[in-house]
N, C-alpha and C. Protein backbone atom coordinates (compact mmCIF):
# COMPACT_ATOMS: atom_id res chain seq x y z
N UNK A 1 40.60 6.30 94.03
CA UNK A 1 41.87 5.61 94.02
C UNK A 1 41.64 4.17 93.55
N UNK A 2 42.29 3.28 92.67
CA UNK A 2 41.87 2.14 92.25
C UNK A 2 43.42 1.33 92.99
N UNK A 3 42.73 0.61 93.33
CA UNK A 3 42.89 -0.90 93.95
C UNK A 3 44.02 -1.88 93.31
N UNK A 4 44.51 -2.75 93.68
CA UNK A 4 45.24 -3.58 92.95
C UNK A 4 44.53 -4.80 93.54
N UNK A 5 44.37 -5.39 92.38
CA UNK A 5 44.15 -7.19 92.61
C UNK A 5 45.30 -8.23 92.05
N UNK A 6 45.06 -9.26 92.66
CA UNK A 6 46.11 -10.45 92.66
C UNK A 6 45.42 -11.36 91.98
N UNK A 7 45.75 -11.61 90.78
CA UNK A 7 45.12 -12.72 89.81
C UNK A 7 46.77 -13.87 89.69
N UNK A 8 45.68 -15.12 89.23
CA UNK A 8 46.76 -16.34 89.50
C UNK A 8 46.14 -17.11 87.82
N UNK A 9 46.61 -17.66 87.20
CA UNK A 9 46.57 -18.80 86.32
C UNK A 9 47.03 -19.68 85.87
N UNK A 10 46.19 -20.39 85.78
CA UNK A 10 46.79 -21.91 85.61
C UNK A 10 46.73 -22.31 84.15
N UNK A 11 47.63 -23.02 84.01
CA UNK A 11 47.04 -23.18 82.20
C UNK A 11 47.80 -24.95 82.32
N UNK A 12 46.89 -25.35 81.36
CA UNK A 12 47.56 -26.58 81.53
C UNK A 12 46.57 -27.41 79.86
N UNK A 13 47.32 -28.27 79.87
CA UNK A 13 46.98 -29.32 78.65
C UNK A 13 45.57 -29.65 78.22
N UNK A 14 45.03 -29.98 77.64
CA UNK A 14 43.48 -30.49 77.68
C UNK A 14 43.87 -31.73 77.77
N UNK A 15 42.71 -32.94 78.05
CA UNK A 15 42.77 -34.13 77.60
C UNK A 15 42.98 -34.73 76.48
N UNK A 16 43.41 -35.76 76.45
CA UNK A 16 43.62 -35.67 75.12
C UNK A 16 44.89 -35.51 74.39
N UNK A 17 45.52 -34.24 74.93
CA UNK A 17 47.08 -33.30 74.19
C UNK A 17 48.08 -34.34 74.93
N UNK A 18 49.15 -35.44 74.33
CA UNK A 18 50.01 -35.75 74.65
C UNK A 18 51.02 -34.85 75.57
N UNK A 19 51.18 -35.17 76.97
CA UNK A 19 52.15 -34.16 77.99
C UNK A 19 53.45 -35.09 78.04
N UNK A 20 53.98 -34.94 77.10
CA UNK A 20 55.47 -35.00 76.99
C UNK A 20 56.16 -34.93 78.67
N UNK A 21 55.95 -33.72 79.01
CA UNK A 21 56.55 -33.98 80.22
C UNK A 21 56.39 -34.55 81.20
N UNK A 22 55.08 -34.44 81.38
CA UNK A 22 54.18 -35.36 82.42
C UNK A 22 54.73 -37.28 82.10
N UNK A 23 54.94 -37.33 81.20
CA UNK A 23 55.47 -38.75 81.27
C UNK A 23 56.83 -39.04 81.46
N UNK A 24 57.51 -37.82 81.45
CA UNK A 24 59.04 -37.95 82.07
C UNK A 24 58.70 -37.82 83.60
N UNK A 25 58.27 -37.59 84.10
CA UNK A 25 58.17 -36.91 85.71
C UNK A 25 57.10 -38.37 85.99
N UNK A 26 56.10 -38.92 85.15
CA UNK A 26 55.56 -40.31 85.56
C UNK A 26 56.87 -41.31 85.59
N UNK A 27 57.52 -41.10 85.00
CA UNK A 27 58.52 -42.34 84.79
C UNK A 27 60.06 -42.48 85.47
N UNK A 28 60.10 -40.74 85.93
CA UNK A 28 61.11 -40.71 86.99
C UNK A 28 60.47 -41.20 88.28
N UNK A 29 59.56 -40.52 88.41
CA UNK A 29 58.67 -40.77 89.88
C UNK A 29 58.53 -42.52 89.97
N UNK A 30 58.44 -43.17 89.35
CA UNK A 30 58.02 -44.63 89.39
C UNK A 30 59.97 -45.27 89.82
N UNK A 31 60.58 -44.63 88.88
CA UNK A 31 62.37 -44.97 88.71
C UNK A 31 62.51 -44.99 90.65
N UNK A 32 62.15 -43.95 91.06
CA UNK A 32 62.51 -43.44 92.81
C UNK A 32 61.54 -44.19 93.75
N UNK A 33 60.32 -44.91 92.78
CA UNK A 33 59.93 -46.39 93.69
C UNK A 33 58.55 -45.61 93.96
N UNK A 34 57.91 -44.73 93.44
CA UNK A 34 56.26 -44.28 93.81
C UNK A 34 55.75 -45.00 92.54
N UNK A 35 55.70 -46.00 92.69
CA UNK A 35 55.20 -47.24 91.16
C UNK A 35 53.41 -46.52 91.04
N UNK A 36 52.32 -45.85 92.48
CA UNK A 36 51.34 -45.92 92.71
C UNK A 36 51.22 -44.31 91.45
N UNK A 37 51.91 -43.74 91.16
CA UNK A 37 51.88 -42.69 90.45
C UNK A 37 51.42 -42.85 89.13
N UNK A 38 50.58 -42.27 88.69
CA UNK A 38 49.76 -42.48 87.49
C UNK A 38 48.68 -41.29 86.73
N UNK A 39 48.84 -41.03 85.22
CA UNK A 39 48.51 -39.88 84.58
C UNK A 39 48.85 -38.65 85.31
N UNK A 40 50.33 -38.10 84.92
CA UNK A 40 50.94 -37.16 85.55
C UNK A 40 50.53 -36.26 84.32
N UNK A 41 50.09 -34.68 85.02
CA UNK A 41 50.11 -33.83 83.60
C UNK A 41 50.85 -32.38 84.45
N UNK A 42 52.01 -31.86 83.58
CA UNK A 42 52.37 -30.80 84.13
C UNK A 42 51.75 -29.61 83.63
N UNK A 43 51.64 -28.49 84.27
CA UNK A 43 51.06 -27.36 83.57
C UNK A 43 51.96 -26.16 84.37
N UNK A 44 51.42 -24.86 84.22
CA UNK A 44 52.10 -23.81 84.99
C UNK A 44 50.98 -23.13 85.35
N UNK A 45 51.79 -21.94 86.38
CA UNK A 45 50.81 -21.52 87.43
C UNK A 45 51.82 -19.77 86.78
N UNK A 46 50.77 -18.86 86.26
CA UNK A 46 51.26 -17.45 85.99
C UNK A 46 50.65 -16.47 86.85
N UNK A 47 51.43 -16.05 88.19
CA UNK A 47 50.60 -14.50 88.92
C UNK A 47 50.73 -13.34 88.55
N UNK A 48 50.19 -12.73 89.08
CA UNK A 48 50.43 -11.12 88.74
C UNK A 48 49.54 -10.54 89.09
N UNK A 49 50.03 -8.83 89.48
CA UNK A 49 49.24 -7.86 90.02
C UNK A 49 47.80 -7.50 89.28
N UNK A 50 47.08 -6.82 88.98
CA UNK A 50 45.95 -6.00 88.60
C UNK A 50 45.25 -4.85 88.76
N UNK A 51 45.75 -4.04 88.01
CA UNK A 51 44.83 -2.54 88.98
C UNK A 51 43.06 -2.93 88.43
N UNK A 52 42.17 -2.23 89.86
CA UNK A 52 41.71 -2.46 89.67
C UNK A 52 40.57 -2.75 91.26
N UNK A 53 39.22 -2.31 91.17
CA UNK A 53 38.69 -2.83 92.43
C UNK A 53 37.74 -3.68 92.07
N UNK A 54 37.44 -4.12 90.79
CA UNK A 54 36.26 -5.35 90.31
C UNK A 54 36.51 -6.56 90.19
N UNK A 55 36.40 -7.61 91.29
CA UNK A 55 37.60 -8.50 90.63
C UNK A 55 36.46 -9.32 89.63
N UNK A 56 35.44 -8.91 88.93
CA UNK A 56 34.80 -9.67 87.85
C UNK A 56 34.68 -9.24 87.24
N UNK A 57 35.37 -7.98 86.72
CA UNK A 57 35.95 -6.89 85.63
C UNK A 57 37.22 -7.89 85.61
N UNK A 58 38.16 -7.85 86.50
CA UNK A 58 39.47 -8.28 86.64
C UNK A 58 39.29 -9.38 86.16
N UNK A 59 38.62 -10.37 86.14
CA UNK A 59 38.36 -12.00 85.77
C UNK A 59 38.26 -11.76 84.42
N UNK A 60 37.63 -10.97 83.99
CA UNK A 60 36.84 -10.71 82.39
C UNK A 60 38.41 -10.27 81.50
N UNK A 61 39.48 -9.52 82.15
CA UNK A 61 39.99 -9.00 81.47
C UNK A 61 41.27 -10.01 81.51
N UNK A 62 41.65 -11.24 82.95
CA UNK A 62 42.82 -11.74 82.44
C UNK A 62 41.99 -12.90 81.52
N UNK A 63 40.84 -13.17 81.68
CA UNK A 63 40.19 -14.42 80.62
C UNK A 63 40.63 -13.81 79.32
N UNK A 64 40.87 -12.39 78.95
CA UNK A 64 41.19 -12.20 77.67
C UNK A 64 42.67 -12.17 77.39
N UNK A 65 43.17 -11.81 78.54
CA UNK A 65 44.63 -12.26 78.30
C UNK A 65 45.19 -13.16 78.18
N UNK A 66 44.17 -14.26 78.97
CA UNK A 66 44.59 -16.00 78.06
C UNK A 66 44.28 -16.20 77.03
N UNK A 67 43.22 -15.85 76.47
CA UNK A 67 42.90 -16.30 74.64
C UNK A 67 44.02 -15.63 74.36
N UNK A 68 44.67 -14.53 74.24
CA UNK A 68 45.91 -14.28 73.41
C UNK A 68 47.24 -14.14 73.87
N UNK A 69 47.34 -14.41 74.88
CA UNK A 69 48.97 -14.79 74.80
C UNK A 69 48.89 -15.88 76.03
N UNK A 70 48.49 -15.87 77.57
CA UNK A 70 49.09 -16.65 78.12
C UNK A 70 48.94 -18.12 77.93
N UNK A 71 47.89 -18.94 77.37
CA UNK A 71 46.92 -20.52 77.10
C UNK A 71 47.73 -20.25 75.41
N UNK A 72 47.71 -21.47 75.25
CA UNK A 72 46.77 -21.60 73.47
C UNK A 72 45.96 -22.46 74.00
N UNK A 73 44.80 -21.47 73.46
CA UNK A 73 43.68 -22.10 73.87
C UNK A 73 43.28 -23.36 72.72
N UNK A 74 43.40 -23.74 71.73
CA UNK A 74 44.03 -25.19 70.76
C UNK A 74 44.24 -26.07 71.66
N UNK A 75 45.13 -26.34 72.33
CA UNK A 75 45.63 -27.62 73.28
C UNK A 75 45.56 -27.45 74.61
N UNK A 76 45.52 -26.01 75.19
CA UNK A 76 45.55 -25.63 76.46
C UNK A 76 44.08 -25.22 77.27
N UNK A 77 43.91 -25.23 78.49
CA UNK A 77 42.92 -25.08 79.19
C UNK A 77 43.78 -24.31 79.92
N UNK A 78 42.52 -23.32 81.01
CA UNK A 78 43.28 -22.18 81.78
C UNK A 78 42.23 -22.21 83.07
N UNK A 79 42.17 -21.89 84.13
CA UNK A 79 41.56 -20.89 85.35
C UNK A 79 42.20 -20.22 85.41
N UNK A 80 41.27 -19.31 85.82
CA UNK A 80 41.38 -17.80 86.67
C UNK A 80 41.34 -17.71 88.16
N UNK A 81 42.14 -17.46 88.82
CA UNK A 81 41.60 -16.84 90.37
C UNK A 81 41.77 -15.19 90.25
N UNK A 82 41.21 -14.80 90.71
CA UNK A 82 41.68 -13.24 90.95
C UNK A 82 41.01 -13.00 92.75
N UNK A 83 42.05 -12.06 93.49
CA UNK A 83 41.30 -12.05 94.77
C UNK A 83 41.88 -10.87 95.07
């Protein structure tokens, strides 16, 4: 019987990649008086199920699902959790 795992990713900007948004959310946040707020970068957080009982099979296979669709990996950086 195979297993389901719970993988999580994060993908977010590299250094470097201008975050457009991150400087709206720095500059609201400062507007509402947190002046101490500084290099804001937004990114997203993608879960989802996994069949599956390896979770370093499971790691191997959403790492490939970020090189092609969930990251661009060009400007974007990613982790993996899977548990």
């Amino acid at each position: 019987m195979t297993g389901v795992l719970k993988a999580k990713v994060h993908v977010f900007l590299k250094p470097g990649v201008l975050d457009v948004q991150g400087k709206a959310v720095e500059a609201e946040l400062h507007t509402l008086g947190w002046d101490g707020v500084s290099n804001v970068r937004v990114g997203r957080a993608i879960e989802f199920q996994i069949a599956g009982d390896d979770p370093t099979r499971a790691r191997d296979e959403v790492n490939r699902m970020c090189e092609r669709l969930l990251a661009n990996p060009v400007i974007e950086g990613y982790r993996v959790e899977v548990a």
